[in-house]
Protein backbone atom coordinates (compact mmCIF):
# COMPACT_ATOMS: atom_id res chain seq x y z
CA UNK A 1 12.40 -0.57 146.53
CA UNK A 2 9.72 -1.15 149.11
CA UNK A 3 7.80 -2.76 146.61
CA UNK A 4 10.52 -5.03 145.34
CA UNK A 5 11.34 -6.30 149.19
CA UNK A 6 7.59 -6.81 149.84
CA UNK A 7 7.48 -9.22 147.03
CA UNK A 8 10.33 -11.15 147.78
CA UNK A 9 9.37 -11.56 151.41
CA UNK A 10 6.25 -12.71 149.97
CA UNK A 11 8.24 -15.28 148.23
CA UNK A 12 10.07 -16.47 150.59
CA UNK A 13 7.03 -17.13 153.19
CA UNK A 14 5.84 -18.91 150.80
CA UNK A 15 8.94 -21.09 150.32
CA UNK A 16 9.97 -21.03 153.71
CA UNK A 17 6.91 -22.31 155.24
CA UNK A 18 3.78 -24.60 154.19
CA UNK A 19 0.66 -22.36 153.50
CA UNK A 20 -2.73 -23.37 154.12
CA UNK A 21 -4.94 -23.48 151.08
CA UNK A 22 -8.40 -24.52 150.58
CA UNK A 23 -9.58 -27.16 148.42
CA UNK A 24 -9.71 -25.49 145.73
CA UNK A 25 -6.99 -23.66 145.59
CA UNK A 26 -4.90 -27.04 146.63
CA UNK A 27 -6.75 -28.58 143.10
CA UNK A 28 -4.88 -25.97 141.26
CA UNK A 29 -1.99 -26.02 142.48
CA UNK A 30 -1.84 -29.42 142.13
CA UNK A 31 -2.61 -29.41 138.38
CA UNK A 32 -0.22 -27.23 137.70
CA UNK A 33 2.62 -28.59 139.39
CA UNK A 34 2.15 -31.50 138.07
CA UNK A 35 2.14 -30.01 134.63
CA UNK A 36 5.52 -27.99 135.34
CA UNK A 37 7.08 -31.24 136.70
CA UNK A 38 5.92 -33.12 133.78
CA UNK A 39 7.09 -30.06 131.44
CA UNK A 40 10.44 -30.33 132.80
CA UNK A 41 11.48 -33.76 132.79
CA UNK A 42 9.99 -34.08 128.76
CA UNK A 43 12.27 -31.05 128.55
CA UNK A 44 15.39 -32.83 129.61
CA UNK A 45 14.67 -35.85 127.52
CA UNK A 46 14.22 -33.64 124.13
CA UNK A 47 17.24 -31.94 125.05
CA UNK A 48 19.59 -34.70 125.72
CA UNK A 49 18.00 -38.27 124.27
CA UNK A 50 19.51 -38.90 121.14
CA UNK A 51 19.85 -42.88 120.69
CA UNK A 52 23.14 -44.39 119.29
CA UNK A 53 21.70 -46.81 117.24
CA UNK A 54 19.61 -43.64 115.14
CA UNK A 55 23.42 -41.28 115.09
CA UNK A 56 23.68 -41.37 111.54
CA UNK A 57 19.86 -40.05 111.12
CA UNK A 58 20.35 -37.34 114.14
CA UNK A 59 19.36 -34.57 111.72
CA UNK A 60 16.61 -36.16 109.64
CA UNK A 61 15.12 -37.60 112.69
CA UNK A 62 14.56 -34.71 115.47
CA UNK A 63 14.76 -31.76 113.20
CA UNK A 64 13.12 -29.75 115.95
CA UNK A 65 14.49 -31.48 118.80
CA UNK A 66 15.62 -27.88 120.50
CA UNK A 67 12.60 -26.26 119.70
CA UNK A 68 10.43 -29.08 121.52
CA UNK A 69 12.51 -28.80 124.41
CA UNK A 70 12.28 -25.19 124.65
CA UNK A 71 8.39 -25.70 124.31
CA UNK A 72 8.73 -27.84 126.98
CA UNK A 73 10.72 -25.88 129.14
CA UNK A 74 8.89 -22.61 129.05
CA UNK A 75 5.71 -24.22 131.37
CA UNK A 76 8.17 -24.36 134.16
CA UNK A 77 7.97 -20.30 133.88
CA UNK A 78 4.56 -21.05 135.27
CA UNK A 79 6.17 -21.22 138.46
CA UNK A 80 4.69 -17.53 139.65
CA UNK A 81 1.51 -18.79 139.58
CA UNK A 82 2.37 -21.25 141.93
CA UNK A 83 3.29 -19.17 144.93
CA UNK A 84 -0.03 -17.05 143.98
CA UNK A 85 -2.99 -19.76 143.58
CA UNK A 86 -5.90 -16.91 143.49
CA UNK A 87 -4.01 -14.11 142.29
CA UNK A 88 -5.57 -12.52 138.96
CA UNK A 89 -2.34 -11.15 137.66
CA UNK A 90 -0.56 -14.59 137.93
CA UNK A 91 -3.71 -16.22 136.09
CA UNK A 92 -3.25 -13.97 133.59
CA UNK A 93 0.41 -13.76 133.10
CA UNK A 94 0.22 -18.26 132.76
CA UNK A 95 -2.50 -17.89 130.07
CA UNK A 96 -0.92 -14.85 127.89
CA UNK A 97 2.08 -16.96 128.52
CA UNK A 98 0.57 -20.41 126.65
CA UNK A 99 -0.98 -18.53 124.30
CA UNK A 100 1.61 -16.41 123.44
CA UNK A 101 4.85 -19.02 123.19
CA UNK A 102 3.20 -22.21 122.54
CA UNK A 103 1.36 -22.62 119.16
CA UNK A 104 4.12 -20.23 117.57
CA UNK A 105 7.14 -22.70 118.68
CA UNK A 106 4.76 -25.93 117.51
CA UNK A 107 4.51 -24.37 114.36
CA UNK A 108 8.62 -24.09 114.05
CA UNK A 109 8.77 -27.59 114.76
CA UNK A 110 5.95 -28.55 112.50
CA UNK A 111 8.29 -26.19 110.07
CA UNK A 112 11.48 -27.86 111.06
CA UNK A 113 10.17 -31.42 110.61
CA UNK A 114 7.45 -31.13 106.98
CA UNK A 115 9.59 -28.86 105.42
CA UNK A 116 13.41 -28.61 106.43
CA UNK A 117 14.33 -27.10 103.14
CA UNK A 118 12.30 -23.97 103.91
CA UNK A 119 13.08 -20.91 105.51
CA UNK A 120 10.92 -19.81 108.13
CA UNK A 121 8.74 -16.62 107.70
CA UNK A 122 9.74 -13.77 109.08
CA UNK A 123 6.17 -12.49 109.02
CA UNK A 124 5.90 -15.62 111.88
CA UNK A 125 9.30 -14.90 113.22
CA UNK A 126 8.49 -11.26 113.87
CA UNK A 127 5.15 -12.06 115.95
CA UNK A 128 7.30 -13.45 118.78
CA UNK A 129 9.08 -9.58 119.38
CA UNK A 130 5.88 -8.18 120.61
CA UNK A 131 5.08 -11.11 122.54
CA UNK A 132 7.73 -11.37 124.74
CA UNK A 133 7.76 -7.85 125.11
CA UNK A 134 4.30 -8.14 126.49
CA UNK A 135 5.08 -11.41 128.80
CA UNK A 136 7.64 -9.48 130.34
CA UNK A 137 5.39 -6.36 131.10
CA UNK A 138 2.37 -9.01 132.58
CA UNK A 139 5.25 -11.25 134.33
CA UNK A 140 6.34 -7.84 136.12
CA UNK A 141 3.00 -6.76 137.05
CA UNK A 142 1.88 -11.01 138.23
CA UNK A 143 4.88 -10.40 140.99
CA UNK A 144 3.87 -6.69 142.05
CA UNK A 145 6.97 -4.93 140.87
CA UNK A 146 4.45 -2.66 138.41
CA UNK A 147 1.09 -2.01 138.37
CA UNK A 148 -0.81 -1.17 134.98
CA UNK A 149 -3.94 1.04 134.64
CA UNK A 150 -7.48 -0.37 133.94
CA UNK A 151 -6.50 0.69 130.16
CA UNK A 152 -3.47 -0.43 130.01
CA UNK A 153 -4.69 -4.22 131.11
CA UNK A 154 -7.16 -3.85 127.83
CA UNK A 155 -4.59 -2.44 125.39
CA UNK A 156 -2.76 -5.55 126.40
CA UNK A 157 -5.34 -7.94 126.30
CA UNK A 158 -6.40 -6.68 123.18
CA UNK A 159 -2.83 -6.89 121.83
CA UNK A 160 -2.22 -10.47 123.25
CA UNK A 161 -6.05 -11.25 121.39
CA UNK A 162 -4.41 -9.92 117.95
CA UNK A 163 -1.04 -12.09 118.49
CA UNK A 164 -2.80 -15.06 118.83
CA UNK A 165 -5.04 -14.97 115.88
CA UNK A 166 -2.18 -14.19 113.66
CA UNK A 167 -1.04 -17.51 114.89
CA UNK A 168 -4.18 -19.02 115.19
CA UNK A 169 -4.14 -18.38 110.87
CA UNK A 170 -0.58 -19.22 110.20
CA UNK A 171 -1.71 -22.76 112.32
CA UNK A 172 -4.75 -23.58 110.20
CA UNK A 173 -2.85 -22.75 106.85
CA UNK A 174 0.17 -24.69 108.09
CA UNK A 175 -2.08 -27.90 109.37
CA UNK A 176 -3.74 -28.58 105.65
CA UNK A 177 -0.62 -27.84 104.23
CA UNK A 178 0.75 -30.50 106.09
CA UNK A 179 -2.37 -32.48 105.14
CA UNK A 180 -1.83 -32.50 102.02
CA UNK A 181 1.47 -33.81 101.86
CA UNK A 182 0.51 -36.93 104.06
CA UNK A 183 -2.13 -37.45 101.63
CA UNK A 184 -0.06 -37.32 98.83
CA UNK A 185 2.46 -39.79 100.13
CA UNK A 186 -0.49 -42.36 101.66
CA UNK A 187 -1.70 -42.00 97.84
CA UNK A 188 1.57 -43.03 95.99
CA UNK A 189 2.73 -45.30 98.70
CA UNK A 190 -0.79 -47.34 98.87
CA UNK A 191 -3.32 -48.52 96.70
CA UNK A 192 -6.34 -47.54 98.74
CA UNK A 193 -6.25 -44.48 101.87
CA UNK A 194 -7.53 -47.62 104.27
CA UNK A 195 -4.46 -49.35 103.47
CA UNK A 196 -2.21 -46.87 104.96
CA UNK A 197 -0.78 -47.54 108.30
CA UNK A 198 -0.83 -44.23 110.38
CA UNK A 199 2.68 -42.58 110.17
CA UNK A 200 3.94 -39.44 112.45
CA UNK A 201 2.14 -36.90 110.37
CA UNK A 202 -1.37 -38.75 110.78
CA UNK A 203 -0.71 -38.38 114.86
CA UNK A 204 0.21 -34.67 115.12
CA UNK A 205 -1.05 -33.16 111.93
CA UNK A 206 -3.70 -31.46 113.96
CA UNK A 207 -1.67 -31.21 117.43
CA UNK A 208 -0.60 -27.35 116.79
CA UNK A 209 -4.33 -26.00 116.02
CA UNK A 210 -5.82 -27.66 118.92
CA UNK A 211 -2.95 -26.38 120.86
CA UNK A 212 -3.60 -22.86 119.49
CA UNK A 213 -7.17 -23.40 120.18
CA UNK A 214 -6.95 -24.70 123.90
CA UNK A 215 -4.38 -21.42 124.37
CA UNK A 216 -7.03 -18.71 123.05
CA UNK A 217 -10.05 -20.24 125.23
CA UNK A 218 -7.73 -20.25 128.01
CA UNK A 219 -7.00 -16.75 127.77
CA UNK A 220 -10.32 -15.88 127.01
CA UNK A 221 -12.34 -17.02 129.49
CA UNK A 222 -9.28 -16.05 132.65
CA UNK A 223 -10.54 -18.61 134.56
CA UNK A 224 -9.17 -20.90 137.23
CA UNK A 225 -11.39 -24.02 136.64
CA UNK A 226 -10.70 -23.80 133.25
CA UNK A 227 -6.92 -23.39 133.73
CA UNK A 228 -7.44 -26.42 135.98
CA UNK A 229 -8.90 -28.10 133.05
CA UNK A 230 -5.81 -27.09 130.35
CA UNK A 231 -3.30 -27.73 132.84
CA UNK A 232 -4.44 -31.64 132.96
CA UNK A 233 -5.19 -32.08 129.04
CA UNK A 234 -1.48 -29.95 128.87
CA UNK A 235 0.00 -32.43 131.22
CA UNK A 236 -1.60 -35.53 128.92
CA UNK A 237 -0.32 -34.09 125.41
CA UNK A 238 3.24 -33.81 127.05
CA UNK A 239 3.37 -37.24 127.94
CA UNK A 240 1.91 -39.02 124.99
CA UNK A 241 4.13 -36.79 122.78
CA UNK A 242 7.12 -37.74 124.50
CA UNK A 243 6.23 -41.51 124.70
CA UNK A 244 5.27 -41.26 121.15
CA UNK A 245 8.52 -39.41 119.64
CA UNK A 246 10.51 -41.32 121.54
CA UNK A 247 11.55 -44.43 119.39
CA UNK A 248 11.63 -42.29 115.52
CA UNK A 249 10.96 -46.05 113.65
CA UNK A 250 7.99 -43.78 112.04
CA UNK A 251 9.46 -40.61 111.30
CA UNK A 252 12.32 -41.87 109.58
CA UNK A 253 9.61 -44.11 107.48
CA UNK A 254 7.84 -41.09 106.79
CA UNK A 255 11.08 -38.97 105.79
CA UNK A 256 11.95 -41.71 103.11
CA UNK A 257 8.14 -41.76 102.02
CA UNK A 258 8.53 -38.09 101.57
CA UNK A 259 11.65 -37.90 99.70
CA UNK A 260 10.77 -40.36 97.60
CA UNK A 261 7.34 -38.29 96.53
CA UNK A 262 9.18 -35.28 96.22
CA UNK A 263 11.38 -37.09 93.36
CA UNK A 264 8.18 -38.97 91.76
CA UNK A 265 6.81 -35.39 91.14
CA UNK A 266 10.25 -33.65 90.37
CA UNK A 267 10.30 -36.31 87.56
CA UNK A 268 6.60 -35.91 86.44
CA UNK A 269 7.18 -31.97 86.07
CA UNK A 270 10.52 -32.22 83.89
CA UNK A 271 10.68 -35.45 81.71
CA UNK A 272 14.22 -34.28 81.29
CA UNK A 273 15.23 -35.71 84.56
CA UNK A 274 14.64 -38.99 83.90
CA UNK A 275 17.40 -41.04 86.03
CA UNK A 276 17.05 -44.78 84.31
CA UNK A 277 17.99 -45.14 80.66
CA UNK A 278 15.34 -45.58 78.17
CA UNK A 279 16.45 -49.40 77.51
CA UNK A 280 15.94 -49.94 81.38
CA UNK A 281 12.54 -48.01 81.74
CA UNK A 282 11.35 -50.15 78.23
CA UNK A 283 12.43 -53.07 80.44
CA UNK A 284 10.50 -52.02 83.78
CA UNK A 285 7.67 -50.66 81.92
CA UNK A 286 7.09 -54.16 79.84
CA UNK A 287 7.51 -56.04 83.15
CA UNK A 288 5.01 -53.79 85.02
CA UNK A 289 2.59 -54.29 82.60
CA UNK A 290 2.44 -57.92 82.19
CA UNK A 291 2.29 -57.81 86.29
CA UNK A 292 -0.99 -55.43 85.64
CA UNK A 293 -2.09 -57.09 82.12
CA UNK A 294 -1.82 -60.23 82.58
CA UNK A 295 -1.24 -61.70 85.95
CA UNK A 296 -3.57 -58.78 86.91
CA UNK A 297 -1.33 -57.97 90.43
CA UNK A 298 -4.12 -55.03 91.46
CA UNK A 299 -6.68 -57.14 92.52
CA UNK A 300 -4.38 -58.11 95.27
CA UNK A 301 -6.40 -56.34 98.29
CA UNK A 302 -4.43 -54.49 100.15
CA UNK A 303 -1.30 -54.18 97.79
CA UNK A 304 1.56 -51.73 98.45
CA UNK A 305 4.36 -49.86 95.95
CA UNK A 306 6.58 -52.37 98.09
CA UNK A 307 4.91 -55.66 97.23
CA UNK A 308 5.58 -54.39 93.42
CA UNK A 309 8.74 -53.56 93.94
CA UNK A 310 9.77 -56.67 94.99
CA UNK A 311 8.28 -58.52 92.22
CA UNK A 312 9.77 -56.66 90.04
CA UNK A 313 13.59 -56.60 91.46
CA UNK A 314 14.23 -53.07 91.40
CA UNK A 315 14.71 -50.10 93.40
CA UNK A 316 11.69 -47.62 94.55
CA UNK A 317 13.29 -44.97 92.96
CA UNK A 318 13.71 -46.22 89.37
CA UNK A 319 9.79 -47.94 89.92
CA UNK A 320 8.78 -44.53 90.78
CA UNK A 321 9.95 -42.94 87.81
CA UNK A 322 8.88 -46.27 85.48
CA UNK A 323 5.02 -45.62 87.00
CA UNK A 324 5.34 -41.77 85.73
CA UNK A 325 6.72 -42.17 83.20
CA UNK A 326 3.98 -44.52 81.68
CA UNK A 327 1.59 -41.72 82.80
CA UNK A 328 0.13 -41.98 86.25
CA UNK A 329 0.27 -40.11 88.59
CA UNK A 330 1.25 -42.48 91.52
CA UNK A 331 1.24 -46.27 92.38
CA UNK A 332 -2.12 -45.78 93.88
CA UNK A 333 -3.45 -43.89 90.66
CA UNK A 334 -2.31 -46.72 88.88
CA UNK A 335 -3.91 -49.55 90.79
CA UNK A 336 -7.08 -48.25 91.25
CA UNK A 337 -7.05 -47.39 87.06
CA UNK A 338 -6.85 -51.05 86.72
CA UNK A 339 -9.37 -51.78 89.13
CA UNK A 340 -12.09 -49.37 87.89
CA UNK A 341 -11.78 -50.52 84.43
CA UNK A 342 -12.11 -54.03 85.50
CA UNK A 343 -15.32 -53.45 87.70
CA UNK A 344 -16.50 -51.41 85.02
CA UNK A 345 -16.08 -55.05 82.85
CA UNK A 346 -18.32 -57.03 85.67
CA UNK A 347 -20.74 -54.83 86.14
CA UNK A 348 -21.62 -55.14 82.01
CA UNK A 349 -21.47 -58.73 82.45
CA UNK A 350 -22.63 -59.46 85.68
CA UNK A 351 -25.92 -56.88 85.89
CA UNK A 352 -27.00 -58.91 88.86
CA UNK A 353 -24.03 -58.92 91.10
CA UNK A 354 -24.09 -57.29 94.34
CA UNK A 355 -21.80 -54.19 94.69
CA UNK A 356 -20.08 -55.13 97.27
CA UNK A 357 -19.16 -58.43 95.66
CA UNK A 358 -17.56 -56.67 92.72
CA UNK A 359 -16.03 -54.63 94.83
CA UNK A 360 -13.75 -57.40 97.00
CA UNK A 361 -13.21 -59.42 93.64
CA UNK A 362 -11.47 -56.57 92.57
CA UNK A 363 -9.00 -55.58 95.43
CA UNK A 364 -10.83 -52.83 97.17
CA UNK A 365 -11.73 -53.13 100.47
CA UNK A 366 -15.20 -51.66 100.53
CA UNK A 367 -17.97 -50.44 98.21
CA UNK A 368 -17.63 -47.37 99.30
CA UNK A 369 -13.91 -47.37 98.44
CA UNK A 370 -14.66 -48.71 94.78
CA UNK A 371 -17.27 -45.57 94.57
CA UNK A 372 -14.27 -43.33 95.62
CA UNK A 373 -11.96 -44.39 93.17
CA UNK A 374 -14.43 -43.93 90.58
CA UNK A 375 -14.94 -40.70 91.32
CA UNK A 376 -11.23 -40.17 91.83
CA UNK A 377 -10.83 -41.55 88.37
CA UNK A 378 -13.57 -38.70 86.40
CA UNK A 379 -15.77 -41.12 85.82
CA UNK A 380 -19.68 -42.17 87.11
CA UNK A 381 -20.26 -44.53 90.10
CA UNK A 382 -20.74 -48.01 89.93
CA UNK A 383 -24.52 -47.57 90.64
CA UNK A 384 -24.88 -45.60 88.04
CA UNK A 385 -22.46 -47.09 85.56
CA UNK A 386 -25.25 -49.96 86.12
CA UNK A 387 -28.37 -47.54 85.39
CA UNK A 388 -26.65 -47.01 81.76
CA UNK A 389 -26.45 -50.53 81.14
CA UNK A 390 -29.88 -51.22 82.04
């Protein structure tokens, strides 16, 4: 009990009257106010900012709202740390505490928003048991109510080291999964990747493994300068993330993109789902053609699955399943078949041609774009598609 009222008269000093720190010390506390105030407020506004106008897409639009406020909130239980600038076992209880919480909730939400049809892991799940187990031991010890041998301290810190690259593997294997699927939707929306305007995944895609990343250094090295250091970049993420999730324009874009993909490849894998009639697809598919045959549409630069959808007057969904069904894999696979076959035509008859000439006159952006679809398409690159010849 002596122990307990120590502490809390500690506490209450500290609360009750200003202390005098050094410069230092005053730098610290200083960052990481700043990042608990910071924490706090983006807490409140992913907890309770849901616009009117966006109602009807509540669920398709923050599918991880709670979870990012709870992220949020859980740097305001930094606050021991505050009233100890200097103490070891406070330093140590903030950085188990990022480590521990942090890149495990930003992969729920990276979870919650990619893949909403899938359950979550309980491998992942199961991680967060021994975790808070283990804050709650180090939070105890940071305000003096226990005190842990020099063994214990290692079997925790050795514990707390295992956690986190358990995590640190589930991140990296979540982050190119999630690559993947952007890249897959840039590639059927767009004819060419430098076409693609950057949607939500593009931003965060790599957010949760330089989180994870930041968290183990921090812990690592148990330093104050360098907690100093995480604090600001901490306090910088937060408020870009909230500015940038704020108005949802490009997640819903990138929700409709992903549907959309998911049906263009549900329709590729079983030709028994075919949604238009076969008069209606022999329709599409003999307009689509004489857009690609012969008012030759791809060398439009910079040409997107919309631009062909509106000249043809349908839907996305039934163009979608018109472009599989004549046997490509996506709009972009499509254009850039056109393309290729066409450069491969002016490079026969035009042996002196510069590369990069071809290249615009056929709707790529770049040379080194043309050489990628090549490639992309199996086949040789232009250079030496023009070594044959000669």
């Amino acid at each position: 009990m002596s122990e307990i009222r120590k502490t809390q008269a500690r506490l209450l000093s500290h609360l009750g009257k200003p202390v005098k720190m050094e410069t230092t010390h005053l730098l610290f506390y200083t960052a990481n106010l700043i990042l608990i105030t910071i924490s706090f407020f983006a807490a409140i506004i992913k907890l309770t900012y849901h616009p009117e106008s966006t109602r009807e897409y509540k669920e398709l639009i923050y599918p991880g709202q709670i979870y990012t406020g709870l992220l949020f909130l859980i740097q305001t239980f930094e606050i021991p740390y505050l009233f100890n600038i200097g103490s070891r076992p406070t330093l140590f209880y903030c950085n188990a505490l990022s480590m521990l919480l942090n890149p495990p909730l930003l992969l729920i939400i990276f979870r919650k928003f990619f893949f909403p049809k899938k359950k979550y892991p309980k491998s992942e799940l199961a991680l967060f048991i021994p975790s808070i187990l283990l804050l709650i031991i180090i939070l105890l010890r940071a305000i003096g109510l226990v005190k842990i041998t020099w063994d214990g301290r290692q079997a925790i810190f050795y514990t707390c080291t295992a956690i986190a690259i358990c995590v640190l593997f589930f991140t990296i294997r979540k982050t190119f999964r999630v690559g993947r699927k952007i890249t897959n939707i840039e590639l059927f929306e767009y004819s060419e990747i430098e076409d693609k305007p950057r949607t939500y995944g593009d931003y965060i895609q790599w957010l949760p493994l330089i989180v994870s990343v930041i968290s183990i250094v921090n812990f690592i090295f148990d330093d104050q300068w360098v907690k100093f250091a995480v604090d600001i970049v901490y306090s910088i993420i937060t408020i870009c993330f909230v500015l940038f999730t704020l108005n949802p324009a490009k997640v819903v874009q990138f929700a409709k993109e992903e549907l959309i993909y998911e049906e263009i490849c549900e329709i590729t894998e079983s030709k028994s789902k075919h949604r238009i009639s076969d008069s209606r697809f022999e329709q599409l598919k003999g307009n689509l053609l004489s857009l690609f045959d012969d008012k030759q549409i791809y060398l439009t630069p910079h040409i997107t699955l919309e631009v062909l959808r509106k000249n043809l007057s349908t839907n996305r969904n039934y163009l979608c399943e018109t472009i599989a069904r004549c046997g490509y894999k996506s709009f972009y696979d499509m254009v850039n078949s056109y393309r290729v076959k066409y450069a491969i035509k002016l490079i026969k008859e035009e042996p002196d041609s510069k590369m990069l000439d071809i290249a615009y006159r056929c709707g790529f952006s770049s040379a080194a774009s043309m050489n990628k679809a090549f490639t992309q398409q199996g086949l040789p690159t232009p250079s030496q598609h023009r070594g044959t010849n000669a």
